[in-house]
N, C-alpha and C. Protein backbone atom coordinates (compact mmCIF):
# COMPACT_ATOMS: atom_id res chain seq x y z
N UNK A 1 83.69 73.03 101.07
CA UNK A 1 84.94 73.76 101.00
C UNK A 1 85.36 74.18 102.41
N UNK A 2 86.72 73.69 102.72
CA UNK A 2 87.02 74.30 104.05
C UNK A 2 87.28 75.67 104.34
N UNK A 3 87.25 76.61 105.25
CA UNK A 3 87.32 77.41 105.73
C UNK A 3 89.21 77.49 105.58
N UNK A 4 89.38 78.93 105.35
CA UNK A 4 91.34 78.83 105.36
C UNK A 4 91.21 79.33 107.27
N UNK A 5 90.43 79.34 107.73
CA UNK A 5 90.61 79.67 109.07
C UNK A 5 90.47 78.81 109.86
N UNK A 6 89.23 77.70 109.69
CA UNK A 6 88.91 76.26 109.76
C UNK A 6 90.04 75.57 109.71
N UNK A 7 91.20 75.66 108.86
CA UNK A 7 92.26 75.32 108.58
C UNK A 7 93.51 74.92 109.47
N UNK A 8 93.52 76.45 109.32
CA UNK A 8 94.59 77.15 110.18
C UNK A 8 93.92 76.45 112.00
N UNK A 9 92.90 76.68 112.46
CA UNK A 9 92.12 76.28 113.69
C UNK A 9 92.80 74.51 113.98
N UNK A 10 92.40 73.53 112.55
CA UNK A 10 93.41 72.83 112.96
C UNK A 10 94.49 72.18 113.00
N UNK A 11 95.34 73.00 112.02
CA UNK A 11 96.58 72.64 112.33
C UNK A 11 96.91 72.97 113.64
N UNK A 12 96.65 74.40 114.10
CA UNK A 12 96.99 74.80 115.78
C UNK A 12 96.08 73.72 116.55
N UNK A 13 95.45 73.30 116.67
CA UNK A 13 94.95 71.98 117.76
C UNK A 13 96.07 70.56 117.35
N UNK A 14 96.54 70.52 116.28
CA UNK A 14 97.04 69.61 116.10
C UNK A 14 98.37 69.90 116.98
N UNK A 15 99.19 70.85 116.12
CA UNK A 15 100.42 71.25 117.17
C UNK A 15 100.19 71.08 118.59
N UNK A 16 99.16 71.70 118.82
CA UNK A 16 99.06 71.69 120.54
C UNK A 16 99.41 70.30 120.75
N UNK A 17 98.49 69.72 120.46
CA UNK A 17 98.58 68.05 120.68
C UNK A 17 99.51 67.54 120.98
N UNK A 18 100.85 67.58 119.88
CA UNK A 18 102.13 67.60 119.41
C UNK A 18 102.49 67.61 120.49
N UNK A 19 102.45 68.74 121.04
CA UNK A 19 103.58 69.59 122.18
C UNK A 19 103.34 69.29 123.21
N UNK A 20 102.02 68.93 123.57
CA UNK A 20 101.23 68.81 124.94
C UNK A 20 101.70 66.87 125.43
N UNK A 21 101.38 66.19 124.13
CA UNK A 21 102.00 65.10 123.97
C UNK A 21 103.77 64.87 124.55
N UNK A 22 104.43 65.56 124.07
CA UNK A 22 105.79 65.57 124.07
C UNK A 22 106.06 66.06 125.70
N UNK A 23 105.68 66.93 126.02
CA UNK A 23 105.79 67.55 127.31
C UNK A 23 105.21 66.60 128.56
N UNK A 24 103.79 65.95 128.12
CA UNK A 24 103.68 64.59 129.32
C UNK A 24 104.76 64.03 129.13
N UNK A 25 105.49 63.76 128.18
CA UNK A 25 106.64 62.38 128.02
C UNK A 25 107.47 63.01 128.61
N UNK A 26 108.52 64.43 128.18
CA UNK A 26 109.28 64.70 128.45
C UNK A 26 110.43 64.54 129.96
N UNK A 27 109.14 64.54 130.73
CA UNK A 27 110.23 64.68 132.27
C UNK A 27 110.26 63.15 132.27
N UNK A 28 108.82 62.45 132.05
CA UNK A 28 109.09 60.95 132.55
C UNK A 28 110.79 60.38 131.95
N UNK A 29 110.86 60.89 131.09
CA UNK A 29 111.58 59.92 129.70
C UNK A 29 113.25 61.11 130.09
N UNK A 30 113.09 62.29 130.60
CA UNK A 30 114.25 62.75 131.15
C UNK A 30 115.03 61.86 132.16
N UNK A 31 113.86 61.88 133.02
CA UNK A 31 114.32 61.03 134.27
C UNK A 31 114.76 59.67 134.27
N UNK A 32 114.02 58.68 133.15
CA UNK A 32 114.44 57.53 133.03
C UNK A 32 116.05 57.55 132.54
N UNK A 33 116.18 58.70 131.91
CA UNK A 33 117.61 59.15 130.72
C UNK A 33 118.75 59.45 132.09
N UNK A 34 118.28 59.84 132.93
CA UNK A 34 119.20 60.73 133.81
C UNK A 34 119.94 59.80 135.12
N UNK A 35 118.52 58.28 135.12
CA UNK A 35 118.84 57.69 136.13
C UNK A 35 119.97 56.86 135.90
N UNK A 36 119.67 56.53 133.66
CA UNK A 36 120.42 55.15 133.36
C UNK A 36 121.51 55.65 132.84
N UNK A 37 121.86 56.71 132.96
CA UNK A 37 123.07 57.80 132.28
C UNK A 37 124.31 57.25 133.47
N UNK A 38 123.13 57.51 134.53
CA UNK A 38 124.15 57.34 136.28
C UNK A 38 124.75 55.99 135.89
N UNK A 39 123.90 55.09 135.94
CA UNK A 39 123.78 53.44 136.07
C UNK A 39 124.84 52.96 135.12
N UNK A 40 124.68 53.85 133.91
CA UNK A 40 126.02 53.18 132.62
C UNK A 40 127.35 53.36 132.97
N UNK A 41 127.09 55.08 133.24
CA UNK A 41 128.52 55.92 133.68
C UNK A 41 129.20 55.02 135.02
N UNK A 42 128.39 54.59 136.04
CA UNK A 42 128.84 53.50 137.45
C UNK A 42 129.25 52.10 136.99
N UNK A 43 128.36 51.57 135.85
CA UNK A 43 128.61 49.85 135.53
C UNK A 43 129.13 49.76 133.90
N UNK A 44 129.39 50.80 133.32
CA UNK A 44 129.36 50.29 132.26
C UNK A 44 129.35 48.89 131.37
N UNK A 45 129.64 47.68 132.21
CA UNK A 45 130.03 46.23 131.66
C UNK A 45 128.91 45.83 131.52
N UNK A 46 127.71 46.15 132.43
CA UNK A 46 126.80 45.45 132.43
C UNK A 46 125.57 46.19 131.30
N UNK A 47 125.26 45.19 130.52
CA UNK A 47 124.60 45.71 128.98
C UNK A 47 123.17 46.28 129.51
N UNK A 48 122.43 45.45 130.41
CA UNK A 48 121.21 45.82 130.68
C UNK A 48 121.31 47.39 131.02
N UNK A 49 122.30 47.72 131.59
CA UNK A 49 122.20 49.35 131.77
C UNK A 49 122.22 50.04 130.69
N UNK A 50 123.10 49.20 129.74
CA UNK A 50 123.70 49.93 128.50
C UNK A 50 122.37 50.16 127.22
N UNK A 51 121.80 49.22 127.81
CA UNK A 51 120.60 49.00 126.61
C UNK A 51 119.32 49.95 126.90
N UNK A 52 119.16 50.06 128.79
CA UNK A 52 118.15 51.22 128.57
C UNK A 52 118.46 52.25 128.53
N UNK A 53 120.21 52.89 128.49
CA UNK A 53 120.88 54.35 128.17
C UNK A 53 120.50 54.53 126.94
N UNK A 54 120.58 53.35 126.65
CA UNK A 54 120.38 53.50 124.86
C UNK A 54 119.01 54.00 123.98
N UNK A 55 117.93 53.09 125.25
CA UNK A 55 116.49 53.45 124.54
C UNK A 55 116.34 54.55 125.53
N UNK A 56 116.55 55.10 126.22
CA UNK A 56 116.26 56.32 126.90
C UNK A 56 116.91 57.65 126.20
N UNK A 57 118.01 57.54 126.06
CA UNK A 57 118.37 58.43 125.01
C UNK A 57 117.89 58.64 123.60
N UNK A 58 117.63 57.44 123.09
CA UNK A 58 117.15 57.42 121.64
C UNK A 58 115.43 58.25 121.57
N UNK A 59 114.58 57.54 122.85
CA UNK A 59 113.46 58.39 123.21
C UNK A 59 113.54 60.48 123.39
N UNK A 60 114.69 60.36 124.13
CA UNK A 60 114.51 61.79 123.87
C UNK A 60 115.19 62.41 122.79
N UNK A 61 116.46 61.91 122.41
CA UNK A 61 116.70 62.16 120.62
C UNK A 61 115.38 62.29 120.14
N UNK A 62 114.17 61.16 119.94
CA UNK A 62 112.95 61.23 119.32
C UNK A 62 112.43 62.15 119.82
N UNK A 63 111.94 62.57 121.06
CA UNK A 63 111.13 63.76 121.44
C UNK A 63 111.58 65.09 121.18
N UNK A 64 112.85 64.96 121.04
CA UNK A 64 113.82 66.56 120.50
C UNK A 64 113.27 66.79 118.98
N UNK A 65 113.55 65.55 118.15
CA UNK A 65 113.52 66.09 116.63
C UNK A 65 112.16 66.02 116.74
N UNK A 66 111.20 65.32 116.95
CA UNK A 66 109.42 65.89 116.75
C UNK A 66 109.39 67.50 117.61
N UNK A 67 109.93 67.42 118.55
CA UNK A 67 109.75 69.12 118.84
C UNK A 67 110.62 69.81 118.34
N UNK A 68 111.75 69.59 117.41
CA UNK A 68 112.07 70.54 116.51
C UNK A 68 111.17 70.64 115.01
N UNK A 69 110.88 69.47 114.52
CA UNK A 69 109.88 69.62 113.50
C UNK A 69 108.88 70.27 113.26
N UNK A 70 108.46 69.93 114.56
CA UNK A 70 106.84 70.73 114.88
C UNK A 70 107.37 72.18 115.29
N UNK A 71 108.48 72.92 115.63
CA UNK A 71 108.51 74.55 115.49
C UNK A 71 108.89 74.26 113.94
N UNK A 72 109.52 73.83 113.35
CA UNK A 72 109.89 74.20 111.95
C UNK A 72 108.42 74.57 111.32
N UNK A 73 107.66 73.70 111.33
CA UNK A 73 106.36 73.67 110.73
C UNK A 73 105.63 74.82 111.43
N UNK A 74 105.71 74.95 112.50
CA UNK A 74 105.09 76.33 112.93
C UNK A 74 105.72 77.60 112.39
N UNK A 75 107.07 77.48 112.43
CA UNK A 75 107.71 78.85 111.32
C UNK A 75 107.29 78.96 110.02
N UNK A 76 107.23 77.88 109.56
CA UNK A 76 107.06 77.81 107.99
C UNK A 76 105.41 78.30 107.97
N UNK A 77 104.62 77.57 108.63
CA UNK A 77 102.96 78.98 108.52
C UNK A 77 103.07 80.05 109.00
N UNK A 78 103.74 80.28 109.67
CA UNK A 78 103.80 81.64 110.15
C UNK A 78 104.65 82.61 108.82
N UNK A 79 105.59 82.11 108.58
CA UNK A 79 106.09 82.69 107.70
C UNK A 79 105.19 82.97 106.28
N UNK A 80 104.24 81.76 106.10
CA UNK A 80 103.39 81.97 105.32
C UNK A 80 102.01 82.45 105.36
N UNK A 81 102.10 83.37 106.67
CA UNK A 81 100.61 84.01 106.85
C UNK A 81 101.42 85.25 106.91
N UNK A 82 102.70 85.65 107.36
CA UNK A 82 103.03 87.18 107.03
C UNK A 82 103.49 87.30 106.09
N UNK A 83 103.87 86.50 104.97
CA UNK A 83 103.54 86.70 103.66
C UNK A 83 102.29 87.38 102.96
N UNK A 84 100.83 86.91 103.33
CA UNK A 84 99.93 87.25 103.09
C UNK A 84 99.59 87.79 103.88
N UNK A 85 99.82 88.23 104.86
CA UNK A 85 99.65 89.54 105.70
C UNK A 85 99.97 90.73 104.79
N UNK A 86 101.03 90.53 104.27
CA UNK A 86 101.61 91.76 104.19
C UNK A 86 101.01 91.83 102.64
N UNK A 87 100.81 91.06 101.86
CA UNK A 87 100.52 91.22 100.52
C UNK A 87 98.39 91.88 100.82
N UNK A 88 98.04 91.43 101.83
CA UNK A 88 96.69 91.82 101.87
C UNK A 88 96.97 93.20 102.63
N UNK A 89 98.15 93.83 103.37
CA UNK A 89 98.56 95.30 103.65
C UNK A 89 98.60 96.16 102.80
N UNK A 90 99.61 95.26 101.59
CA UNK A 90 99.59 96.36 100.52
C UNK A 90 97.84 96.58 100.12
N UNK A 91 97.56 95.44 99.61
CA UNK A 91 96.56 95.46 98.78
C UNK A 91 95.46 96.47 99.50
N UNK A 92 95.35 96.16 100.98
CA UNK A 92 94.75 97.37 101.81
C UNK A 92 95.03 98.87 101.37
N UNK A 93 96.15 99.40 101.64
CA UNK A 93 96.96 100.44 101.23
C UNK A 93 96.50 100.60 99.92
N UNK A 94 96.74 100.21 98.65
CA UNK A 94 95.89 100.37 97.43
C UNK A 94 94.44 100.96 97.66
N UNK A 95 93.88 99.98 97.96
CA UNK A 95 92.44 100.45 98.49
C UNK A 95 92.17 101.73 99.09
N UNK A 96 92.83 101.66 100.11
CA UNK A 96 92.02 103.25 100.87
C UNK A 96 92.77 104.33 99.68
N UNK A 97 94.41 103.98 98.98
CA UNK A 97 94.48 105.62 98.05
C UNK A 97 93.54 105.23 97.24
N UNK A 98 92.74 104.38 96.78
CA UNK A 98 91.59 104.71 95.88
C UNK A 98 90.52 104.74 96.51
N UNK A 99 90.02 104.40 97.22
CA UNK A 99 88.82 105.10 97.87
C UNK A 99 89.24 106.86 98.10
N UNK A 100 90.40 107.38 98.85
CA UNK A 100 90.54 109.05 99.25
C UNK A 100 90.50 109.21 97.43
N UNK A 101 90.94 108.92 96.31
CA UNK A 101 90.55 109.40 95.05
C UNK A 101 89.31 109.49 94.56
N UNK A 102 88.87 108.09 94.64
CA UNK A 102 86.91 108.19 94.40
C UNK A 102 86.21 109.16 95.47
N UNK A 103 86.45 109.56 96.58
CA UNK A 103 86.04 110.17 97.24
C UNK A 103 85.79 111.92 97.03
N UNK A 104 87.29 112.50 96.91
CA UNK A 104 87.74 113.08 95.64
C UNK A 104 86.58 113.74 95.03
N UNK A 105 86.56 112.48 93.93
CA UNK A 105 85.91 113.07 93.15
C UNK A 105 84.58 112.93 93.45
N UNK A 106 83.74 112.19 93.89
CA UNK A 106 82.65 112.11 94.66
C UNK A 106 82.35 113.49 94.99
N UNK A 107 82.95 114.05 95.85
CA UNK A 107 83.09 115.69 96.42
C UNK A 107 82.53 116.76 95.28
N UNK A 108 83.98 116.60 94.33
CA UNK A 108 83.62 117.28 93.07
C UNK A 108 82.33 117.01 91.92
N UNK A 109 81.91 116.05 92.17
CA UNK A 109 80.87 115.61 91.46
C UNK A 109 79.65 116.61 91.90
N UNK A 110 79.94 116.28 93.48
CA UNK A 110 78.59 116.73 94.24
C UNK A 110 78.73 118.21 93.84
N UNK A 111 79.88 118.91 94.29
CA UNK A 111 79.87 120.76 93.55
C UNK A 111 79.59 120.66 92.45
N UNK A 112 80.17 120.11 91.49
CA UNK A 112 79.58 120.49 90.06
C UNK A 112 78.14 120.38 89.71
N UNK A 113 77.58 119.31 90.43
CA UNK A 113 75.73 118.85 90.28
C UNK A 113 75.14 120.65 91.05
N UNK A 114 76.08 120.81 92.34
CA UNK A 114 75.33 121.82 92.81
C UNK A 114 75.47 123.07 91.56
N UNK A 115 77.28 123.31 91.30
CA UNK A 115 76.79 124.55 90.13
C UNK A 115 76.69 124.62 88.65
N UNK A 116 75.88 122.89 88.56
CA UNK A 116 74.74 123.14 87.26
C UNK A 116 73.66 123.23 87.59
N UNK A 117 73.40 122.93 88.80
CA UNK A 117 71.39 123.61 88.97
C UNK A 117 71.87 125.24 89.28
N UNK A 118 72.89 125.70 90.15
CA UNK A 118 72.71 126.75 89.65
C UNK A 118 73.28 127.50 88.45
N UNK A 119 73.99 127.08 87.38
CA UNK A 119 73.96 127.53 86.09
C UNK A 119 72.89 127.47 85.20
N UNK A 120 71.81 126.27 85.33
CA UNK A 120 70.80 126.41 84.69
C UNK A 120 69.53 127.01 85.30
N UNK A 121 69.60 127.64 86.74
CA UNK A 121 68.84 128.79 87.10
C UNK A 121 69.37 130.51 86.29
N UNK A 122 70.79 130.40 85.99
CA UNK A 122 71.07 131.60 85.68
C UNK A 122 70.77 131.40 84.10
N UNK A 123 70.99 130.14 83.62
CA UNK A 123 70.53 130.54 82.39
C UNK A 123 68.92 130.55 81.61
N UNK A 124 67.92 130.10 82.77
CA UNK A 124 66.43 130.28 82.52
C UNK A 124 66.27 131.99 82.55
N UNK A 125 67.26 132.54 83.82
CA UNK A 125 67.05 133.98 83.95
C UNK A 125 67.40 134.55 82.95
N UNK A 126 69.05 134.38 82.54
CA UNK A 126 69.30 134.90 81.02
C UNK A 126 67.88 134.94 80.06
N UNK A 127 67.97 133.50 79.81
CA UNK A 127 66.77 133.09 78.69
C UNK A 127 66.03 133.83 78.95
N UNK A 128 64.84 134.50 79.67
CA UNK A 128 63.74 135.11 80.04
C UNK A 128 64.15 136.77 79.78
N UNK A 129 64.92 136.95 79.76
CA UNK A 129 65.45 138.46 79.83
C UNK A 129 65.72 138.55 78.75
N UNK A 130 66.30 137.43 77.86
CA UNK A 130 66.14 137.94 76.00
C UNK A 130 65.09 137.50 75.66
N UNK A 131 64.26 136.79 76.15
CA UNK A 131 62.93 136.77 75.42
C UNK A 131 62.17 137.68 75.27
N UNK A 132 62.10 138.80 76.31
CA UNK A 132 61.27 139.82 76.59
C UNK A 132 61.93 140.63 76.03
N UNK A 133 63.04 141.05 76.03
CA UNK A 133 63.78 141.87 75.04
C UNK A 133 63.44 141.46 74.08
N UNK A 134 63.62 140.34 73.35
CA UNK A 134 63.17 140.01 71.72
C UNK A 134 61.67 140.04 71.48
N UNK A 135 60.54 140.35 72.20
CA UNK A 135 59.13 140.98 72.37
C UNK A 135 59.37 142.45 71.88
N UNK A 136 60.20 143.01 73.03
CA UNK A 136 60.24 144.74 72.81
C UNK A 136 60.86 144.83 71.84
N UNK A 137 61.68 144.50 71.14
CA UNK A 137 62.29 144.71 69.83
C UNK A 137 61.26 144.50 68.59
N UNK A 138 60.44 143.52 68.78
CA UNK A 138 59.71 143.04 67.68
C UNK A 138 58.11 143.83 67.63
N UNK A 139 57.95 144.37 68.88
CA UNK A 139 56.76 145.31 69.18
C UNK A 139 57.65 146.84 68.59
N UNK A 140 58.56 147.16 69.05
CA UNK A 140 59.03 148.11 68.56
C UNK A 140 59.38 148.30 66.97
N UNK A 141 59.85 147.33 66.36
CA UNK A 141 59.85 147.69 64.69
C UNK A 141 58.41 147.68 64.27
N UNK A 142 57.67 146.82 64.67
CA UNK A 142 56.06 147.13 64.06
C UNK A 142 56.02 148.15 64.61
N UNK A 143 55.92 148.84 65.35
CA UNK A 143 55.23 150.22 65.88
C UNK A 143 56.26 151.35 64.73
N UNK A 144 57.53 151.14 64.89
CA UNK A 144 58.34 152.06 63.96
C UNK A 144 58.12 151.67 62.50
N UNK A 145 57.46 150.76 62.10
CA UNK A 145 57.02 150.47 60.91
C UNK A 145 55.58 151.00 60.53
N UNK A 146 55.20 150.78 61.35
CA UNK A 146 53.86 151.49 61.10
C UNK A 146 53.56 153.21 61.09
N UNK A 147 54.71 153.82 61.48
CA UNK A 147 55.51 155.24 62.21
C UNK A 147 55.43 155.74 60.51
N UNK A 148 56.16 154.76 59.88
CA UNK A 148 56.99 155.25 58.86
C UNK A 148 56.02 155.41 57.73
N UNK A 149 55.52 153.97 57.66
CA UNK A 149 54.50 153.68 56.91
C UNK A 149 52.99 155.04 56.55
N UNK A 150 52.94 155.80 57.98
CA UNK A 150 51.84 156.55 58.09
C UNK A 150 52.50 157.93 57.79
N UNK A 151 54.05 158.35 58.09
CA UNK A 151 54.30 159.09 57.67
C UNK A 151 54.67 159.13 56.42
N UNK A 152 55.10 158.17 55.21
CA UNK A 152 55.04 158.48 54.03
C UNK A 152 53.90 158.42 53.40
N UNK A 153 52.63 157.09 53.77
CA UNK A 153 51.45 157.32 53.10
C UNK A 153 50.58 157.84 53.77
N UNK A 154 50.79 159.39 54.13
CA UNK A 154 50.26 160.12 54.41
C UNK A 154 49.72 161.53 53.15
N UNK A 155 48.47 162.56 53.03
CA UNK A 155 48.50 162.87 51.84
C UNK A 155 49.42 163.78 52.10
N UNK A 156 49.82 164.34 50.61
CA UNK A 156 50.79 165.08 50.35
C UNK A 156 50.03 166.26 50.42
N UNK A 157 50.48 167.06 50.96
CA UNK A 157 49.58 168.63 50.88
C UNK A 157 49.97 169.44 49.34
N UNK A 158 48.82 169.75 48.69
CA UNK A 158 49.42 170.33 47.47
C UNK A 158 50.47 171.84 47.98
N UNK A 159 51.24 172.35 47.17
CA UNK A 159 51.90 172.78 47.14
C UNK A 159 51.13 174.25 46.41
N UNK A 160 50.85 175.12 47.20
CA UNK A 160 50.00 176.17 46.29
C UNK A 160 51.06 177.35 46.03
N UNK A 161 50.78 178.00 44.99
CA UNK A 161 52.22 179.30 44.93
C UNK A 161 51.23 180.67 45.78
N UNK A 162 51.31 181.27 45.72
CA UNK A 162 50.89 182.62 46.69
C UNK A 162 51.05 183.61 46.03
């Protein structure tokens, strides 16, 4: 599987090529254009001039539209990488507001973990403080039961008249 960067790497060597190509030609193939431009415009009757105005011009006609093609084709990726530029911006942008949300709550997670260890320290303390209370309560009715118990079955003193 190719690389989309691998890709992109050579279409740009190719363009270069393109351009680098076109640009050796260019001055040669100007100059040939510029000499037989003179030569037609001075003799026009004579065809041999007329024929290399003709392929000298037609050469750089050709070197114009390959170097207009080849920017077209360079606009058109370009245009289609800030396309996906911008669609992997948004998609960026998405991302970090949900990461600052998971984060968020991450935060809150971490306080709440901290105040349930300490809610379930306050409620072992609770717990322990009614347990011992529910000791003294339960030591205390036996003791007041036993209070009661000794004061009714206790003997009755007879009742003597005088």
């Amino acid at each position: 599987m190719v690389n989309s960067n691998d890709k992109l790497i050579g279409e740009a060597r190719e363009f270069d090529e393109k351009i680098n190509t076109i640009k050796q030609q260019f001055f040669s193939v100007l100059d040939d254009f510029q000499k037989y431009y003179v030569y037609f415009n001075k003799n026009p009757e004579v065809n041999e001039f007329q024929n290399y105005y003709a392929s000298s011009k037609g050469q750089l006609q050709h070197m114009s539209r390959d170097l207009f093609l080849t920017t077209n084709e360079i606009d058109k990726i370009i245009e289609e990488l800030n396309k996906e530029m911008s669609e992997v911006s948004i998609k960026l942008g998405n991302a970090k507001t949900l990461n600052a949300e998971l984060t968020g709550r991450l935060q809150n997670l971490e306080k709440t973990q901290n105040g349930s260890e300490i809610m379930l320290d306050d409620s072992k303390i609770a717990y322990n403080i009614q347990y011992y209370k529910n000791w003294e309560m339960f030591i205390g009715v036996i003791g007041v039961t036993v209070l009661i118990l000794k004061i009714y079955k206790a003997p009755s003193m007879p009742i003597t008249n005088k």
